[in-house]
C-alpha atoms as a PDB file:
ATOM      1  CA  UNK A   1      43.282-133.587 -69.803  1.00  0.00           C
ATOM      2  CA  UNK A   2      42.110-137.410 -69.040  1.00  0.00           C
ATOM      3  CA  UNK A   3      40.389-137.196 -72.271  1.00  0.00           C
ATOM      4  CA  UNK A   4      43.221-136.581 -74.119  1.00  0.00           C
ATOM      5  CA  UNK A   5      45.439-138.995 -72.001  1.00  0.00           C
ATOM      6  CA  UNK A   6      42.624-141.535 -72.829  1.00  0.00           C
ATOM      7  CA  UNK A   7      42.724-140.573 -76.483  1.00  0.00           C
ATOM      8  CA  UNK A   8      46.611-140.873 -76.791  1.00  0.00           C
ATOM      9  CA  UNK A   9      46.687-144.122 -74.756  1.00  0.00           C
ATOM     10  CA  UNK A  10      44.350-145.362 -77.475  1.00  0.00           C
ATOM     11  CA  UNK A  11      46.089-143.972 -80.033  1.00  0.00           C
ATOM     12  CA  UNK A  12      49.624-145.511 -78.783  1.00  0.00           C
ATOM     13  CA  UNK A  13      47.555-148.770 -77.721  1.00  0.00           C
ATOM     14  CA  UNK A  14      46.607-148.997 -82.065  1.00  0.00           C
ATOM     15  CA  UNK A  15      49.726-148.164 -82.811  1.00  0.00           C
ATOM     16  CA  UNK A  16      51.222-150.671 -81.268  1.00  0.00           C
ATOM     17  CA  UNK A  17      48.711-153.581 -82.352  1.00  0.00           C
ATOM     18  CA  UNK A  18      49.352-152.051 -86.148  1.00  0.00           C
ATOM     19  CA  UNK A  19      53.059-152.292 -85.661  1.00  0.00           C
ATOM     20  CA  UNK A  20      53.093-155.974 -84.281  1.00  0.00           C
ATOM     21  CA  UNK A  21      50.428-156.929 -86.741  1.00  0.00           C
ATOM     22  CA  UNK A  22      52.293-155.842 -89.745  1.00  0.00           C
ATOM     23  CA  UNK A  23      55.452-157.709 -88.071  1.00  0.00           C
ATOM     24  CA  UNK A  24      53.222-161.143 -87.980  1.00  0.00           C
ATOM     25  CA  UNK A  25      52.434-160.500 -91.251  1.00  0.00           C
ATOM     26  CA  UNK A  26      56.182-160.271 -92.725  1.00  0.00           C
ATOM     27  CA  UNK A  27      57.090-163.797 -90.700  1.00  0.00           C
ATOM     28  CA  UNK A  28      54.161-165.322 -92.275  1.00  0.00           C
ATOM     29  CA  UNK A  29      55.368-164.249 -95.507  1.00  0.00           C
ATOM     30  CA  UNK A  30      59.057-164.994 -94.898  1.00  0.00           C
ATOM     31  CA  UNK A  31      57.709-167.968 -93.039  1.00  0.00           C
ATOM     32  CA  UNK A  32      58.690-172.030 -94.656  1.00  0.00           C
ATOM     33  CA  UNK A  33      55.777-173.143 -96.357  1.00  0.00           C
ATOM     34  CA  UNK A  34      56.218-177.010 -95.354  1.00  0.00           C
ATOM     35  CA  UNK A  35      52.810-177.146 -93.632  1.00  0.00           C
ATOM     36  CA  UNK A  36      50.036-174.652 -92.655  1.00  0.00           C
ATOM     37  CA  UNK A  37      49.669-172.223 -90.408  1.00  0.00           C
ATOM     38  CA  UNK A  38      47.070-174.281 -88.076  1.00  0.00           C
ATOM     39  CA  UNK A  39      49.847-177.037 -88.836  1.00  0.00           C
ATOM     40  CA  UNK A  40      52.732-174.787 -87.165  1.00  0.00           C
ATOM     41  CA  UNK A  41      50.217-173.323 -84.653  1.00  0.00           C
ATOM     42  CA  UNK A  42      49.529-176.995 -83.397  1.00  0.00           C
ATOM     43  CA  UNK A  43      52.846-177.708 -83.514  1.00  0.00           C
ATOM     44  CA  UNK A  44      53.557-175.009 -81.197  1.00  0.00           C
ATOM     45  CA  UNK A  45      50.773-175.285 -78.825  1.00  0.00           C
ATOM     46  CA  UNK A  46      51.793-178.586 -77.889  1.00  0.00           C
ATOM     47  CA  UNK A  47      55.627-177.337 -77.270  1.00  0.00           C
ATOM     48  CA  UNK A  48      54.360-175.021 -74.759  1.00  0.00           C
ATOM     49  CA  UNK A  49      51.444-177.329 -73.198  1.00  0.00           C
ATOM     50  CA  UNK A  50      52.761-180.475 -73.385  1.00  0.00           C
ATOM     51  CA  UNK A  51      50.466-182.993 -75.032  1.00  0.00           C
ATOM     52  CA  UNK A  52      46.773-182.725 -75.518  1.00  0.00           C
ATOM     53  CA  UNK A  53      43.491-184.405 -76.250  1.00  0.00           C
ATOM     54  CA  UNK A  54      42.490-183.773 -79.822  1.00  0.00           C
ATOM     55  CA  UNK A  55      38.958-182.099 -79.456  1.00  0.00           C
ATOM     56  CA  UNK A  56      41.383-179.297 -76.695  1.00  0.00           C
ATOM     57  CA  UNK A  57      43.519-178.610 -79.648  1.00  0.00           C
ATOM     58  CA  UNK A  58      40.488-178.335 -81.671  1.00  0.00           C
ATOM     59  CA  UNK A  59      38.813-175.811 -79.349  1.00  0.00           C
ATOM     60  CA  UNK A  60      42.628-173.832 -78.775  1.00  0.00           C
ATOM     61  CA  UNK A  61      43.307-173.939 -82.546  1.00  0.00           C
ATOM     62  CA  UNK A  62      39.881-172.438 -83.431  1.00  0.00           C
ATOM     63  CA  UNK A  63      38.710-175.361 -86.096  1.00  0.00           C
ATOM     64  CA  UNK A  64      36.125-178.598 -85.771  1.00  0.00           C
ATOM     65  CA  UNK A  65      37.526-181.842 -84.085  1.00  0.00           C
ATOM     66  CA  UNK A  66      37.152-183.468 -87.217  1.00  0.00           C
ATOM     67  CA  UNK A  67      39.563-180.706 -88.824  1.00  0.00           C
ATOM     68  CA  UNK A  68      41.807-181.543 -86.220  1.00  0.00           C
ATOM     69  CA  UNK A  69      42.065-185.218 -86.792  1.00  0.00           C
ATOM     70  CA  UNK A  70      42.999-184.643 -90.320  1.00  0.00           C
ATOM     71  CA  UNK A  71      45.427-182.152 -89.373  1.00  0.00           C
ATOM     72  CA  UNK A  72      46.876-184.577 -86.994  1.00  0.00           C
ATOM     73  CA  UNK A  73      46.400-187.196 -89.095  1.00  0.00           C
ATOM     74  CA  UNK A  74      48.586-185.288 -91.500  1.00  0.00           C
ATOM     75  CA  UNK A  75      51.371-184.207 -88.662  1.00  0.00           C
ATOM     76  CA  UNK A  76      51.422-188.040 -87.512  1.00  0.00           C
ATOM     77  CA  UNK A  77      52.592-189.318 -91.156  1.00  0.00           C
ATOM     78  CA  UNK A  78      55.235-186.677 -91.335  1.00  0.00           C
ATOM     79  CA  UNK A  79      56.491-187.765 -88.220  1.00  0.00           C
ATOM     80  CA  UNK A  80      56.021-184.621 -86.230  1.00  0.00           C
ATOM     81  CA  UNK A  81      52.954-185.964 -84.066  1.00  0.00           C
ATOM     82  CA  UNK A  82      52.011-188.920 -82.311  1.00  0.00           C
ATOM     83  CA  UNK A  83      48.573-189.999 -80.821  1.00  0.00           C
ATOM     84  CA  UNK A  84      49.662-192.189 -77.561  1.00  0.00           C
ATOM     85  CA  UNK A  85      47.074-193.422 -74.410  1.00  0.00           C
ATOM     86  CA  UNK A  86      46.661-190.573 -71.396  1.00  0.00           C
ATOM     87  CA  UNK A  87      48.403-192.143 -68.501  1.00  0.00           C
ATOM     88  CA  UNK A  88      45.623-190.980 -66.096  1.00  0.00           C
ATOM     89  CA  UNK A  89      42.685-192.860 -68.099  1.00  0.00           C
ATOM     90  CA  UNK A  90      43.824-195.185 -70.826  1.00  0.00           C
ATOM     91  CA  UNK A  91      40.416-194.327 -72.725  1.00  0.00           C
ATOM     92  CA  UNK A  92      41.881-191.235 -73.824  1.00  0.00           C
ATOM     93  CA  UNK A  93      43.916-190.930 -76.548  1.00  0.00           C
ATOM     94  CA  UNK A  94      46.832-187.734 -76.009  1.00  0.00           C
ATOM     95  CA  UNK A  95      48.348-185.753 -79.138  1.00  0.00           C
ATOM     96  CA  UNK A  96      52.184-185.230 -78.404  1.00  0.00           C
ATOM     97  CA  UNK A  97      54.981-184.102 -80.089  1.00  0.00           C
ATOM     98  CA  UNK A  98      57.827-186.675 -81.376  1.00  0.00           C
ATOM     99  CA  UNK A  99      60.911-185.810 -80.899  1.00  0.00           C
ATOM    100  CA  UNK A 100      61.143-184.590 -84.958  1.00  0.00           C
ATOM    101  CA  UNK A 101      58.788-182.296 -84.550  1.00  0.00           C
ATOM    102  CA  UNK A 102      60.369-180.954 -81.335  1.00  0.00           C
ATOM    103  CA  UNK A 103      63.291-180.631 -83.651  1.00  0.00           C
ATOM    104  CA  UNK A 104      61.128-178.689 -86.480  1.00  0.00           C
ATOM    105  CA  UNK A 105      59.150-176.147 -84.571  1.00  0.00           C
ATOM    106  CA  UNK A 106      62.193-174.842 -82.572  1.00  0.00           C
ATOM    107  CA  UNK A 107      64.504-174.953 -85.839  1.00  0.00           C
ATOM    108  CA  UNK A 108      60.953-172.844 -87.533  1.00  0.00           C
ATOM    109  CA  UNK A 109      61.233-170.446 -84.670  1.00  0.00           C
ATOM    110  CA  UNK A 110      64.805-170.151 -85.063  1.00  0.00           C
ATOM    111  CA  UNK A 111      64.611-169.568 -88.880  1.00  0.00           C
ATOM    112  CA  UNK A 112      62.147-166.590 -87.974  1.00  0.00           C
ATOM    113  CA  UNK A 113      64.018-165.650 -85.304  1.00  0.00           C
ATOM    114  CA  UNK A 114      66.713-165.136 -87.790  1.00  0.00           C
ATOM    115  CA  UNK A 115      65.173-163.323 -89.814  1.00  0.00           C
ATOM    116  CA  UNK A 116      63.936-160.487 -87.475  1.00  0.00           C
ATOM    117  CA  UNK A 117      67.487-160.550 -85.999  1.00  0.00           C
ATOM    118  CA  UNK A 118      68.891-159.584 -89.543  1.00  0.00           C
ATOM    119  CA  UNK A 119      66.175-156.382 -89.715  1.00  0.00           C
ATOM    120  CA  UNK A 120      67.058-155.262 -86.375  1.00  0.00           C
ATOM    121  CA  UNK A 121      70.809-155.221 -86.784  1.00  0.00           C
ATOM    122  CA  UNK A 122      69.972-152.404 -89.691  1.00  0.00           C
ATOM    123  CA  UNK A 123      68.405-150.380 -87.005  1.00  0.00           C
ATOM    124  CA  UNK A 124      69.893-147.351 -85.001  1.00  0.00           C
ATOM    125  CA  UNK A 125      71.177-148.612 -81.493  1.00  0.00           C
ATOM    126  CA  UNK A 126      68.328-146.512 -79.812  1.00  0.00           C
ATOM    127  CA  UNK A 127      65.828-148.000 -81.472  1.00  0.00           C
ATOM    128  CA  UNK A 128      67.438-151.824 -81.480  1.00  0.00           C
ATOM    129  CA  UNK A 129      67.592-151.261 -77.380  1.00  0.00           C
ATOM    130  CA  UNK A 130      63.921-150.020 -77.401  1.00  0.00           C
ATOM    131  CA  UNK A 131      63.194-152.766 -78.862  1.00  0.00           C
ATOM    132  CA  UNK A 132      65.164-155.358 -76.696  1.00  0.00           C
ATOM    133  CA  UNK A 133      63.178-153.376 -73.191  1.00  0.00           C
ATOM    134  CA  UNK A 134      59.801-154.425 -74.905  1.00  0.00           C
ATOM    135  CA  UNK A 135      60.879-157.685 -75.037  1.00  0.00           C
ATOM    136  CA  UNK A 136      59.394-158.911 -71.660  1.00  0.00           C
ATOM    137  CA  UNK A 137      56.704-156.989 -72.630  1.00  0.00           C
ATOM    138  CA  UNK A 138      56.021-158.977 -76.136  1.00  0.00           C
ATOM    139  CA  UNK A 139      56.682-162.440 -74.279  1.00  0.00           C
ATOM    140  CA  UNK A 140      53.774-161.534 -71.536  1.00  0.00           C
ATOM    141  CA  UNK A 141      51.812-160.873 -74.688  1.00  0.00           C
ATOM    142  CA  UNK A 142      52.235-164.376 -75.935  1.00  0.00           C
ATOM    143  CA  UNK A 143      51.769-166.003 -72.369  1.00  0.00           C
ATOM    144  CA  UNK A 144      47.937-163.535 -71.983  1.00  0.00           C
ATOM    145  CA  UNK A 145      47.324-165.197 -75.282  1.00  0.00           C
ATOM    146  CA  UNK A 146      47.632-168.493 -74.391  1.00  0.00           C
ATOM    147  CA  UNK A 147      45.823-168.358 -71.335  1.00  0.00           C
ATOM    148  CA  UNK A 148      43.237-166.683 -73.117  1.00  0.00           C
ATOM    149  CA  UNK A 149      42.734-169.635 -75.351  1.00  0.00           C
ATOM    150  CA  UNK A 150      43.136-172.083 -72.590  1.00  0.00           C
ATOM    151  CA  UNK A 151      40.298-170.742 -70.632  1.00  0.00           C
ATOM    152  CA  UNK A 152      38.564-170.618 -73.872  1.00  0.00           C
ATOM    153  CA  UNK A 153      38.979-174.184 -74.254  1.00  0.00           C
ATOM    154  CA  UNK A 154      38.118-174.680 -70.154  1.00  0.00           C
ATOM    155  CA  UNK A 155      41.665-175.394 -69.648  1.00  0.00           C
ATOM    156  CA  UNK A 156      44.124-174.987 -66.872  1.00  0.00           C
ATOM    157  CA  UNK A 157      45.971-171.944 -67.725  1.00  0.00           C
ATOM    158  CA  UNK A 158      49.573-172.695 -69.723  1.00  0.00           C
ATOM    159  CA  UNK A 159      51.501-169.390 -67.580  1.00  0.00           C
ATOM    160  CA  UNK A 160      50.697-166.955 -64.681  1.00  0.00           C
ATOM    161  CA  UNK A 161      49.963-167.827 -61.274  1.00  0.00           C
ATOM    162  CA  UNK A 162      47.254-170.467 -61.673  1.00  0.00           C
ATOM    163  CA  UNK A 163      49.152-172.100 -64.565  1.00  0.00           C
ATOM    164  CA  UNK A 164      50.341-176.063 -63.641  1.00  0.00           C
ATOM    165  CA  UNK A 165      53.619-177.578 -64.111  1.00  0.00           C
ATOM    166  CA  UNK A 166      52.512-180.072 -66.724  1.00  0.00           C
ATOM    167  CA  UNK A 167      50.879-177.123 -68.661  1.00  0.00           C
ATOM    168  CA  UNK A 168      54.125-174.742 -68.483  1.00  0.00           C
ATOM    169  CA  UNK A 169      55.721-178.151 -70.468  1.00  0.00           C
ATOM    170  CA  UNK A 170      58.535-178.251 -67.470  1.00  0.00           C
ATOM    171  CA  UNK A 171      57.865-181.952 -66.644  1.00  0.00           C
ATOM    172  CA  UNK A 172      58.125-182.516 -70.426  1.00  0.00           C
ATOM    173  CA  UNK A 173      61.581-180.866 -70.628  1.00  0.00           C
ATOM    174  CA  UNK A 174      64.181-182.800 -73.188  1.00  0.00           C
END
């Protein structure tokens, strides 16, 4: 009986991970094309962290510091980035988001937001409210992730209990 209760936990577990995976893969398809992926991803790490030094983002984003500084490089002349001097030691140069690309990654999230919104309302109520009860449980998903690649990086964790106010981004609320 465990066995099979391990086997169909599995089994639901991959499920699961196949379901969400093929929903990733219809935002990135449906997703604006205006910069990459690592772009957006950047973008979106420093909404939730607040800003960064370069080679963090490197190590969070999962490319080479000098990848980074082009990609920053890139985000800075579109107006979306900045590089600006860390308050705590003036040696150190911070990645932040300007107030533009504030503006683009939460009207990008909206957009996709959107879009998911329109495929749901063509569901059944039961499954539309099945879906809103797993919502906590897709959110906790994101927040594990980020951790994950915080401690990865040897950073303070962005959520949960050891995560700091700077890093939950509520000092750098707009």
């Amino acid at each position: 009986m465990a066995e099979r209760d391990a086997v169909s936990s599995t089994d639901s577990r991959n499920a699961i991970g196949e379901a969400l995976y093929g929903l990733v893969t219809l935002a990135v398809k449906n997703g604006p094309r205006e910069i990459s992926l690592t772009a957006a991803s950047t973008l979106s790490t420093l909404d939730r962290t607040g800003a960064r030094r370069l080679t963090d983002l490197a190590v969070i984003e999962g490319v080479t510091q000098p990848s980074m500084s082009v990609l920053v490089t890139g985000l800075e002349q579109a107006g979306l980035a900045e590089r600006r001097p860390d308050p705590a030691d003036k040696r150190v140069v911070l990645v932040a988001l300007t107030p533009e690309g504030y503006d683009y990654i939460r009207a990008r999230r909206r957009a996709g937001a959107a879009t998911f919104a329109d495929l749901i309302d063509k569901l059944p109520g039961d499954e539309a409210e099945a879906l809103a009860a797993a919502v906590p449980a897709m959110n906790r998903l994101r927040e594990i992730d980020s951790d994950r690649r915080a401690a990865a990086a040897g950073l303070t964790p962005v959520t949960g209990p050891n995560a700091t106010p700077a890093a939950t981004g509520e000092d750098a609320a707009r």
